[in-house]
PDB file of N, CA and C in Angstrom:
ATOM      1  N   UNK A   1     124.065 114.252 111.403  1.00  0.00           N
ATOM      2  CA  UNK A   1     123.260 115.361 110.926  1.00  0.00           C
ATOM      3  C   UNK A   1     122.170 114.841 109.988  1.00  0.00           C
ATOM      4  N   UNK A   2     120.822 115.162 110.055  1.00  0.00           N
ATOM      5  CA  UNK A   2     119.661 115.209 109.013  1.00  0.00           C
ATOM      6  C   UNK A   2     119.784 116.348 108.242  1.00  0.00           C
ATOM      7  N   UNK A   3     119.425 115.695 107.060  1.00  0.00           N
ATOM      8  CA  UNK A   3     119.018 116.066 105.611  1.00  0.00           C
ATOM      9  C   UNK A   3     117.809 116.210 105.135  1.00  0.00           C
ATOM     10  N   UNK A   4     116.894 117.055 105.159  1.00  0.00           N
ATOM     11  CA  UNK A   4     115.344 117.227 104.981  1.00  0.00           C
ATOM     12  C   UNK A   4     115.290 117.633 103.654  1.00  0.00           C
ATOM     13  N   UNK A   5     114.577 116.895 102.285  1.00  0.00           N
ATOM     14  CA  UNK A   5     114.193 117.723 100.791  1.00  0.00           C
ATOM     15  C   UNK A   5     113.266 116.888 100.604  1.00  0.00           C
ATOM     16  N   UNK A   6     113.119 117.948  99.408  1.00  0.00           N
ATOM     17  CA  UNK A   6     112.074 117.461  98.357  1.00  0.00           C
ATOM     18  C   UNK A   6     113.210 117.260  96.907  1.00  0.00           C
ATOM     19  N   UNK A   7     112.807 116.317  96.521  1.00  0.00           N
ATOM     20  CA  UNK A   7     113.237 116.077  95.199  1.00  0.00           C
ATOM     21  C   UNK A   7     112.801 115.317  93.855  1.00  0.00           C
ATOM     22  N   UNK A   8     112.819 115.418  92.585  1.00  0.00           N
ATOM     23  CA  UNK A   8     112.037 115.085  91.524  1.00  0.00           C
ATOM     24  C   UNK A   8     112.750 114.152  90.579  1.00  0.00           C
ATOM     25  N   UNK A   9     112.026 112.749  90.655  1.00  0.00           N
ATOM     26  CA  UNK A   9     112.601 111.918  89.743  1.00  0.00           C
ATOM     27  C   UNK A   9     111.818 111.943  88.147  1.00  0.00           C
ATOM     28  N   UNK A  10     112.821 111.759  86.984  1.00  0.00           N
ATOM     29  CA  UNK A  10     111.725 112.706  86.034  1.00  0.00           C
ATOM     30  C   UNK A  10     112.539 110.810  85.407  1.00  0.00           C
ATOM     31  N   UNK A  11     111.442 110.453  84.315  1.00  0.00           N
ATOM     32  CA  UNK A  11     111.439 108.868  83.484  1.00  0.00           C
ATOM     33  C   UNK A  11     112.275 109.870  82.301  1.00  0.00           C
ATOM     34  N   UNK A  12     113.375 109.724  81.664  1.00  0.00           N
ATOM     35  CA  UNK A  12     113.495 110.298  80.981  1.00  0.00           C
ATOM     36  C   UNK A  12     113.293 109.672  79.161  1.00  0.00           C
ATOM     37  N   UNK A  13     112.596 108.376  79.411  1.00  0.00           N
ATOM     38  CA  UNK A  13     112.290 107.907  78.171  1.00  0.00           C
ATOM     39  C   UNK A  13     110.601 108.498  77.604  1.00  0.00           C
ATOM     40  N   UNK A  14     109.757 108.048  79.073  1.00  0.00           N
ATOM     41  CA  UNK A  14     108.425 108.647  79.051  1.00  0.00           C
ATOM     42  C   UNK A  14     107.600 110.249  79.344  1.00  0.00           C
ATOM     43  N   UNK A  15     108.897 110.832  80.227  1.00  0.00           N
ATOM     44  CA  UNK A  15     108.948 112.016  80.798  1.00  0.00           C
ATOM     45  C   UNK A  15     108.062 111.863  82.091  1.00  0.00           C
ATOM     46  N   UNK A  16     107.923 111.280  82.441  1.00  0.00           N
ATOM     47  CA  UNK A  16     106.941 111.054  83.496  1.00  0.00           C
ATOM     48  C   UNK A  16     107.787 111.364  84.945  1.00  0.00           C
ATOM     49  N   UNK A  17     107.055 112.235  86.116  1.00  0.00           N
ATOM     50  CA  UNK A  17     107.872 113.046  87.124  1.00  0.00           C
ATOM     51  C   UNK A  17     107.037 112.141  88.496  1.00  0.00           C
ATOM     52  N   UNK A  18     107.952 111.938  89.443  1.00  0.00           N
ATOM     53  CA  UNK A  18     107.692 111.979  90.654  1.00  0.00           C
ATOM     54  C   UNK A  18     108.381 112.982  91.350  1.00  0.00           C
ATOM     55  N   UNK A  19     107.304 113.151  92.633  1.00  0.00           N
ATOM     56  CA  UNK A  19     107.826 114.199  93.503  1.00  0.00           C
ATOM     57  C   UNK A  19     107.873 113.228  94.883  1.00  0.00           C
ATOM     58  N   UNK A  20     109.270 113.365  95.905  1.00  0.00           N
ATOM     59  CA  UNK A  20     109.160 112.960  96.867  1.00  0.00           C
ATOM     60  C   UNK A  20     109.449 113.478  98.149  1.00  0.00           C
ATOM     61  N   UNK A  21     109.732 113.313  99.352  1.00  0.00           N
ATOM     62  CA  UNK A  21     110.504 114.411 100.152  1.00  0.00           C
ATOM     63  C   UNK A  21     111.562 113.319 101.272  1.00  0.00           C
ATOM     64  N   UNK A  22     112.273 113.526 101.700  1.00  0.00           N
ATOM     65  CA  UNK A  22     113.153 112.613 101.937  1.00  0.00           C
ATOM     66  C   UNK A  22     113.764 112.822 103.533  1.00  0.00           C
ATOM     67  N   UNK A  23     114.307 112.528 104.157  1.00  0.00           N
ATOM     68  CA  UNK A  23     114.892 112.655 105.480  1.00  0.00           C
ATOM     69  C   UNK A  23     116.363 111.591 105.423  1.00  0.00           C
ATOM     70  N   UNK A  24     117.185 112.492 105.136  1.00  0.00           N
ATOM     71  CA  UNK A  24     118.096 111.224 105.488  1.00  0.00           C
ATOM     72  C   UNK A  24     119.660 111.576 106.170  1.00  0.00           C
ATOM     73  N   UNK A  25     120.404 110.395 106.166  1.00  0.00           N
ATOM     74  CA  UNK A  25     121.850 111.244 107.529  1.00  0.00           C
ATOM     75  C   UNK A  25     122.873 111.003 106.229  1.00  0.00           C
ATOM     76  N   UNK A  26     122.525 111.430 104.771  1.00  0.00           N
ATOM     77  CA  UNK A  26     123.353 111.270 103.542  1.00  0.00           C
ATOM     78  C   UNK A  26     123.144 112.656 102.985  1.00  0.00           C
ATOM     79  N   UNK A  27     124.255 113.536 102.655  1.00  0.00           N
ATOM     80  CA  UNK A  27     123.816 114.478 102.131  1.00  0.00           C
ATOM     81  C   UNK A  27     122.745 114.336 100.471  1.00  0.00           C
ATOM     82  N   UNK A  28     121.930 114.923 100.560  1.00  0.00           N
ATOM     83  CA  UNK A  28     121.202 115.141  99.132  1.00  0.00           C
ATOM     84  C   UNK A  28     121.605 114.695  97.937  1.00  0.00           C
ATOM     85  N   UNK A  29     122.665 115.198  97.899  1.00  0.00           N
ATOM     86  CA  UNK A  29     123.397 114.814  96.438  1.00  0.00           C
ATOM     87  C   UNK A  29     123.984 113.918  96.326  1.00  0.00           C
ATOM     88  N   UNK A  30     124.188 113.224  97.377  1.00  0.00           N
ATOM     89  CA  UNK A  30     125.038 111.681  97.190  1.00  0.00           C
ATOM     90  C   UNK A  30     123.840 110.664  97.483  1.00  0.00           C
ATOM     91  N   UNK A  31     122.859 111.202  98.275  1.00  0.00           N
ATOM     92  CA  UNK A  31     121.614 109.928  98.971  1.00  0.00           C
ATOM     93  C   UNK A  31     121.329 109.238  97.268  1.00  0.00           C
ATOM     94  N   UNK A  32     121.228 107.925  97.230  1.00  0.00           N
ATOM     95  CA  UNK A  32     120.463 106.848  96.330  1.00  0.00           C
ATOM     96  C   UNK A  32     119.400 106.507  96.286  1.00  0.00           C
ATOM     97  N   UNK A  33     118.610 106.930  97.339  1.00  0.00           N
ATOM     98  CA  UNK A  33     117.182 106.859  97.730  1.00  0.00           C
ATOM     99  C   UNK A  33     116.265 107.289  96.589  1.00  0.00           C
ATOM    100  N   UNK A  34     115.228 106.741  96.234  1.00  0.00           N
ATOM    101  CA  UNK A  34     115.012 107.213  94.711  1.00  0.00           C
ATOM    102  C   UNK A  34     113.339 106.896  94.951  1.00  0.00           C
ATOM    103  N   UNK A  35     112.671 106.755  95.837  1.00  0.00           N
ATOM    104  CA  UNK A  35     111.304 107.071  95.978  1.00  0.00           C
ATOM    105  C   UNK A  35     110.778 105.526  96.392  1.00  0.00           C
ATOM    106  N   UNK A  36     109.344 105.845  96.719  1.00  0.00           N
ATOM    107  CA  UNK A  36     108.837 104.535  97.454  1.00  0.00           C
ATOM    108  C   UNK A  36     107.540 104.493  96.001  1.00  0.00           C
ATOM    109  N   UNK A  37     106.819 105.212  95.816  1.00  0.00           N
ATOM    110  CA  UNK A  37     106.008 105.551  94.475  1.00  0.00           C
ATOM    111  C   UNK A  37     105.646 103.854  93.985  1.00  0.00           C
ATOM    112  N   UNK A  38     104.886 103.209  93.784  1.00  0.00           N
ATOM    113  CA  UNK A  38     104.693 101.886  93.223  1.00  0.00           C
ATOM    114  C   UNK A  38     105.297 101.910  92.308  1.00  0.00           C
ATOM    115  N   UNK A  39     103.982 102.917  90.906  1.00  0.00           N
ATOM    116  CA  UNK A  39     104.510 102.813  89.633  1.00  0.00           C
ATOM    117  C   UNK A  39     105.728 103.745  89.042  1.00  0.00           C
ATOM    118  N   UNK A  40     106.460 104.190  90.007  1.00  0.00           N
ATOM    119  CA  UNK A  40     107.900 104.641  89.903  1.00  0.00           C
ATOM    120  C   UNK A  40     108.478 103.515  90.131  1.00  0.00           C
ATOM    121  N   UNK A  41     108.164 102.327  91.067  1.00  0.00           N
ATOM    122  CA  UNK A  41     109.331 101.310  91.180  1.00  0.00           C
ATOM    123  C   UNK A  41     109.371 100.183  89.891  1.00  0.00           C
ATOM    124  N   UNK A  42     107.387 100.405  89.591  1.00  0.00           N
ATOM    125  CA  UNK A  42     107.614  99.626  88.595  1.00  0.00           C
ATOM    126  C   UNK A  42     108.273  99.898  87.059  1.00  0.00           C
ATOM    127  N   UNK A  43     108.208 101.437  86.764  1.00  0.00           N
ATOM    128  CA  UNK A  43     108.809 101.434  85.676  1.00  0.00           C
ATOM    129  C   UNK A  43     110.620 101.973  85.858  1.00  0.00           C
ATOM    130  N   UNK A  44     111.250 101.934  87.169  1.00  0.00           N
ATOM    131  CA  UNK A  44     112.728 102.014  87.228  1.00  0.00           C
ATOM    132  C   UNK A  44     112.806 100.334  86.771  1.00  0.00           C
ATOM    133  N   UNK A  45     112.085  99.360  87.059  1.00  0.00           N
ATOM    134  CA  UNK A  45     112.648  98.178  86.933  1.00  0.00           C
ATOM    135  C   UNK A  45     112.465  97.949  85.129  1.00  0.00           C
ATOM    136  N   UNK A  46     110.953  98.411  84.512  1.00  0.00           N
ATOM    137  CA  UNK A  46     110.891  98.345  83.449  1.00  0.00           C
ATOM    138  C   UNK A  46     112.269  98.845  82.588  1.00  0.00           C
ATOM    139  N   UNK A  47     112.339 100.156  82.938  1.00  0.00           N
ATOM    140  CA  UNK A  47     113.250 100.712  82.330  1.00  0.00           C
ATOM    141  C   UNK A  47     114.459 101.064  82.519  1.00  0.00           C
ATOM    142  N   UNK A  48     114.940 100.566  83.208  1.00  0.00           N
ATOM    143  CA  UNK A  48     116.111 100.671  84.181  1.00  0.00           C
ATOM    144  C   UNK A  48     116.376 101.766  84.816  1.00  0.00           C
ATOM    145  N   UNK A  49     117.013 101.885  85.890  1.00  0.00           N
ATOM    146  CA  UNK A  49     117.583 103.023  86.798  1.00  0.00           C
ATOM    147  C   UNK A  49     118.332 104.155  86.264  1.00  0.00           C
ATOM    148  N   UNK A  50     119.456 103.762  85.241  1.00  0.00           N
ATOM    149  CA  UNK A  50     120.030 104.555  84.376  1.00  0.00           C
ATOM    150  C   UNK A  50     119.052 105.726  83.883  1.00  0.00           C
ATOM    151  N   UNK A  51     117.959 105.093  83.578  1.00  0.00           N
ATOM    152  CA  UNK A  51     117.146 106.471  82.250  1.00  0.00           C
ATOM    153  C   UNK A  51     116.362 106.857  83.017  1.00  0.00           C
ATOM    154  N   UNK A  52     116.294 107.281  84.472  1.00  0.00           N
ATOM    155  CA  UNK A  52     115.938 108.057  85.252  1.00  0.00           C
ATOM    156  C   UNK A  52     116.675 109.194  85.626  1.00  0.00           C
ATOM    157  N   UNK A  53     116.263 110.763  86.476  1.00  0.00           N
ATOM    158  CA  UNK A  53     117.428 111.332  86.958  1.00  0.00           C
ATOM    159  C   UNK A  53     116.463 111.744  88.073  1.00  0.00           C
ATOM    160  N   UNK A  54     117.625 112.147  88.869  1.00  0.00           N
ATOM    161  CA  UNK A  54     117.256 112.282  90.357  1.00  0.00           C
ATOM    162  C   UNK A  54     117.400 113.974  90.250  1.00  0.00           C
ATOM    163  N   UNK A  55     116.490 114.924  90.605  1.00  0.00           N
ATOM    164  CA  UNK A  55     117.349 116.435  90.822  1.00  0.00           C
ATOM    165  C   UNK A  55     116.329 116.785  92.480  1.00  0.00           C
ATOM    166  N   UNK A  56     117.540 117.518  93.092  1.00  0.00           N
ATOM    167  CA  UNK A  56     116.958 117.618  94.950  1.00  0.00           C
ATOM    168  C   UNK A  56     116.743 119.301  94.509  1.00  0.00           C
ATOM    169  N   UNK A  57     115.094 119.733  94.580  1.00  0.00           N
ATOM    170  CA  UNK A  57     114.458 120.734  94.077  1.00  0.00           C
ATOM    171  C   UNK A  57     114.801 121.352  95.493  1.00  0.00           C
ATOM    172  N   UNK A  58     114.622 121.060  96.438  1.00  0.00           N
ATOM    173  CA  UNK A  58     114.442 122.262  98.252  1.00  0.00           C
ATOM    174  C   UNK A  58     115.119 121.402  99.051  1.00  0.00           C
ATOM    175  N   UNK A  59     116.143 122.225  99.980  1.00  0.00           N
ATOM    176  CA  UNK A  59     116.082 121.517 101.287  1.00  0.00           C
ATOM    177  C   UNK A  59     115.634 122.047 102.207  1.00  0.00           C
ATOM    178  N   UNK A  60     115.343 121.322 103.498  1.00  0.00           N
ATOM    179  CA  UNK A  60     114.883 122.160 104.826  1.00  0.00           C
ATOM    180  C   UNK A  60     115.060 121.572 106.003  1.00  0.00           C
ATOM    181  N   UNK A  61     114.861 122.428 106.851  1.00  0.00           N
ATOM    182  CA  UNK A  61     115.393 122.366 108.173  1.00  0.00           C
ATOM    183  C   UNK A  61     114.779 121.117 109.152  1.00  0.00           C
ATOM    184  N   UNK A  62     113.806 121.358 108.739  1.00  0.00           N
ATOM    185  CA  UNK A  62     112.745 120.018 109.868  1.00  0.00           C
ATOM    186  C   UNK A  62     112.384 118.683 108.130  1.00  0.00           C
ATOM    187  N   UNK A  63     112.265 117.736 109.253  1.00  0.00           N
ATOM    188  CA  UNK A  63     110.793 116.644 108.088  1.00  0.00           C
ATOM    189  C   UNK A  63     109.594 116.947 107.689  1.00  0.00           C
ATOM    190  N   UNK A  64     109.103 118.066 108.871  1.00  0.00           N
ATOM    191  CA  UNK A  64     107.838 118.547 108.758  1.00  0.00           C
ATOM    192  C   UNK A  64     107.787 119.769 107.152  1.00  0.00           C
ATOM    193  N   UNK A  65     108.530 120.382 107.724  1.00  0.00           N
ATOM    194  CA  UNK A  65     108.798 121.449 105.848  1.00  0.00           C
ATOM    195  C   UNK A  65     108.642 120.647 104.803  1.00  0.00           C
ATOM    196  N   UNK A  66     109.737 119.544 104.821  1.00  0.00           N
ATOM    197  CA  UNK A  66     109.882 118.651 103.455  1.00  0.00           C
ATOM    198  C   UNK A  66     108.567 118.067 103.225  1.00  0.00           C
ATOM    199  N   UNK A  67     107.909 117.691 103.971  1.00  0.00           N
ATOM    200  CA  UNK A  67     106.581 117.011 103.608  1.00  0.00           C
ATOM    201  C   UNK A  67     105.307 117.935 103.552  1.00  0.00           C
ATOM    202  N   UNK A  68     105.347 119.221 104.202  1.00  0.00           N
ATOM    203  CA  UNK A  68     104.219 120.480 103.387  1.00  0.00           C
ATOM    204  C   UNK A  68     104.424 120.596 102.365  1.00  0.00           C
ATOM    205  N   UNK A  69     106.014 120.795 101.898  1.00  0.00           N
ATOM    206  CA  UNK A  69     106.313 121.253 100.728  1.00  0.00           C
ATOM    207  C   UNK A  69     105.905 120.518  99.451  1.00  0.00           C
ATOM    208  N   UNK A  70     105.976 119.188  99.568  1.00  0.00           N
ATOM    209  CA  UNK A  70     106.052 117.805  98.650  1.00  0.00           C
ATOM    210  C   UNK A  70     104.903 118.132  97.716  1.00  0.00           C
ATOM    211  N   UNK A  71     103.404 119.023  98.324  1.00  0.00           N
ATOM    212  CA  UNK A  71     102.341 119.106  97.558  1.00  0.00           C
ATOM    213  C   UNK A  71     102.618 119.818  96.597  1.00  0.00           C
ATOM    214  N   UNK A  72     103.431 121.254  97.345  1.00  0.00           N
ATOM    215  CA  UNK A  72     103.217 122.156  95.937  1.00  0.00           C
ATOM    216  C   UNK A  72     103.960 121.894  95.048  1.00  0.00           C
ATOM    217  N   UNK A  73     105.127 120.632  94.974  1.00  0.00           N
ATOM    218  CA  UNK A  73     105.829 120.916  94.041  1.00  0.00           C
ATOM    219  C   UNK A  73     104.817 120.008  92.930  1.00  0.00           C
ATOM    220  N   UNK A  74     104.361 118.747  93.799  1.00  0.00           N
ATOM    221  CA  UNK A  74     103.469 117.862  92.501  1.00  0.00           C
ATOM    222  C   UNK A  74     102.587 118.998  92.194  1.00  0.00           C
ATOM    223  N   UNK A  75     101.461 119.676  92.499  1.00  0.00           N
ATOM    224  CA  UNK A  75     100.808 120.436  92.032  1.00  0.00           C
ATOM    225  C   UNK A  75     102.061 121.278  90.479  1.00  0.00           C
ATOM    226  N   UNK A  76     103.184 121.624  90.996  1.00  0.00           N
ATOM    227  CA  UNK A  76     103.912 122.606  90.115  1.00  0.00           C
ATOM    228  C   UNK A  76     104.487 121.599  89.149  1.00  0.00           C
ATOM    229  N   UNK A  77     104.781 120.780  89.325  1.00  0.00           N
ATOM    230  CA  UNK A  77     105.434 119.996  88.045  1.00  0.00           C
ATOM    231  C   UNK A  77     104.538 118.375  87.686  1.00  0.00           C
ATOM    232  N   UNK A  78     103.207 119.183  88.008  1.00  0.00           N
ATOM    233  CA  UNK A  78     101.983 118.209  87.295  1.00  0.00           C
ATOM    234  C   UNK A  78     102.075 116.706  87.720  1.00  0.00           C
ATOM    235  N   UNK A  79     102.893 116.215  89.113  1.00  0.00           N
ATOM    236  CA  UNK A  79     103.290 114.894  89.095  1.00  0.00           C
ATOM    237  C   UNK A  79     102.355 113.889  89.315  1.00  0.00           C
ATOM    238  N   UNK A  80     100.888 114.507  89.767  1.00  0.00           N
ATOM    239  CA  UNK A  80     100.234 113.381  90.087  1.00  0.00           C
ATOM    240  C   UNK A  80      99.193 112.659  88.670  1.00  0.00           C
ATOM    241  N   UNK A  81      98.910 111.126  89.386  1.00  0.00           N
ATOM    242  CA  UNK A  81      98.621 110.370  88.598  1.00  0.00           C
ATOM    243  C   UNK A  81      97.468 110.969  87.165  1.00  0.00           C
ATOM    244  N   UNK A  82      97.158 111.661  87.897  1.00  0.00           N
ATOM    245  CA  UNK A  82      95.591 112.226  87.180  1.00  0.00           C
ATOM    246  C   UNK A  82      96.364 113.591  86.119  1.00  0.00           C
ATOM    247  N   UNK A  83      97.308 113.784  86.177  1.00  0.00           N
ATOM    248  CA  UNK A  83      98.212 114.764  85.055  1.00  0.00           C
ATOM    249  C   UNK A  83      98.954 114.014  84.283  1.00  0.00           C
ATOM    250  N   UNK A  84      99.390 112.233  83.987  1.00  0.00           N
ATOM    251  CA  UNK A  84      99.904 111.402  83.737  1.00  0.00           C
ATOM    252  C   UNK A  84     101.622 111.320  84.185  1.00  0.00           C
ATOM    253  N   UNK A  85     101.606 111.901  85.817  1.00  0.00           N
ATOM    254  CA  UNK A  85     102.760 111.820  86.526  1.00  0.00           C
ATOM    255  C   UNK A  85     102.631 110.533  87.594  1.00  0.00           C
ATOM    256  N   UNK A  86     103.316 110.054  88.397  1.00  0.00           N
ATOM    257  CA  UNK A  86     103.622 109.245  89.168  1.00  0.00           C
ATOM    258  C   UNK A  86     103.108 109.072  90.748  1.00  0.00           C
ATOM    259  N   UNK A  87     102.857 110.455  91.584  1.00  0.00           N
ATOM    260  CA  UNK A  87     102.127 110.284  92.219  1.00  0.00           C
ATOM    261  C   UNK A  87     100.700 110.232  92.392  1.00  0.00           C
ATOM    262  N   UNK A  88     100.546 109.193  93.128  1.00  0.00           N
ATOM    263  CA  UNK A  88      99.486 108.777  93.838  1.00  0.00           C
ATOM    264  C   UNK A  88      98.133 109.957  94.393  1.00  0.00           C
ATOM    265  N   UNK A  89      99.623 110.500  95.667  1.00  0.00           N
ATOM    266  CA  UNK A  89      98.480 111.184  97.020  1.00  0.00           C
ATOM    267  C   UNK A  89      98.608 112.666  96.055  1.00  0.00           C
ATOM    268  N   UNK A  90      97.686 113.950  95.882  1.00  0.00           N
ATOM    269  CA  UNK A  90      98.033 114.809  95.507  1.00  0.00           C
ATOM    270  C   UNK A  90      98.910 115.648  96.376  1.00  0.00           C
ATOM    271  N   UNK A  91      99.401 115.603  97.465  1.00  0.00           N
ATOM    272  CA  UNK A  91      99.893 116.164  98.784  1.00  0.00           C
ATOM    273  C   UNK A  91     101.025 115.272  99.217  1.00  0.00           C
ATOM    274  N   UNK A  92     101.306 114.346  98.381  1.00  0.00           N
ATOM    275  CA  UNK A  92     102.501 113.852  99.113  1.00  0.00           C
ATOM    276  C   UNK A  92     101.975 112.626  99.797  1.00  0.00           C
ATOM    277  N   UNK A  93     102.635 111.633 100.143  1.00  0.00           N
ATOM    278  CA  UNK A  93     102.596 110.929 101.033  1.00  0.00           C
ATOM    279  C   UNK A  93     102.681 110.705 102.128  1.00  0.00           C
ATOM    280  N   UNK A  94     103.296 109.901 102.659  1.00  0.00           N
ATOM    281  CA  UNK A  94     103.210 109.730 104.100  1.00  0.00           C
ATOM    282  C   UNK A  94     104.374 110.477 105.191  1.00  0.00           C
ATOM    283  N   UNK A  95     104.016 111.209 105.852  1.00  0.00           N
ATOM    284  CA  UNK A  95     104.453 112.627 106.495  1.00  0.00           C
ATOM    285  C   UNK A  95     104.427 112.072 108.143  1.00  0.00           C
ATOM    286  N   UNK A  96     105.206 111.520 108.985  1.00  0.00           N
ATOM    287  CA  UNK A  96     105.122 111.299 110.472  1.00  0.00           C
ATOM    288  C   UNK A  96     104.701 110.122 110.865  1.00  0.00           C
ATOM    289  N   UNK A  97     104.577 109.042 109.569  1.00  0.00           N
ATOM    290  CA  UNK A  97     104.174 107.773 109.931  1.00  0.00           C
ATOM    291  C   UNK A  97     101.909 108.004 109.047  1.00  0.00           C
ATOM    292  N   UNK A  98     101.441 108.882 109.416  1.00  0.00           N
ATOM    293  CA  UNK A  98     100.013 108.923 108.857  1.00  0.00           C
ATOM    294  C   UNK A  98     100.189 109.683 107.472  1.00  0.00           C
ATOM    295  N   UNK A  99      98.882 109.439 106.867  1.00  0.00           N
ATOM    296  CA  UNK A  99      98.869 110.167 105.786  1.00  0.00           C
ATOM    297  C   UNK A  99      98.285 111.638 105.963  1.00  0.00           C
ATOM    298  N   UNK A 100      98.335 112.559 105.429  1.00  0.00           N
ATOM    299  CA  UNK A 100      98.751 113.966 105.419  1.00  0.00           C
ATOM    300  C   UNK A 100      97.221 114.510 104.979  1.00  0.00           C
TER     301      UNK A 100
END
């Protein structure tokens, strides 16, 4: 069975949020998957994995939902780079192999 979300990794030393959307055959709450994001990977390593938290905001039925959805949540919880959050694309990333 697939697992389609969106979910929000928040820095909890800097407060700083990524938004990602995920596909996987692990339910949500157990998946370890914790984002592809550069400067999310670079500051889990800065700061370790611990002082991060993972919370799975939506799930949905297709990959295609999870990755429309991915925009509004950065738009809603300010994640992109230019709000001093973590993503990159304002819309999410990469959605079907192209960018979105």
């Amino acid at each position: 069975m697939e697992f389609h979300y969106v979910y929000l990794i928040t820095n909890n030393i800097t407060q700083q949020k990524y938004i990602g959307d995920r596909t996987s055959y692990i339910e949500p709450e157990k998946d370890k998957y914790f984002g592809s994001g550069m400067r999310l990977y670079e500051d889990v390593k800065k700061y370790k994995r611990e002082n991060f938290t993972k919370t799975i905001l939506e799930k949905f039925d297709t990959r295609k939902e999870a990755g429309e959805k991915q925009g509004f949540y950065i738009k809603l919880y300010k994640t992109h780079i230019s709000d001093g959050g973590y993503n990159i694309q304002p819309d999410g990333g990469l959605c079907y192999g192209s960018r979105k």
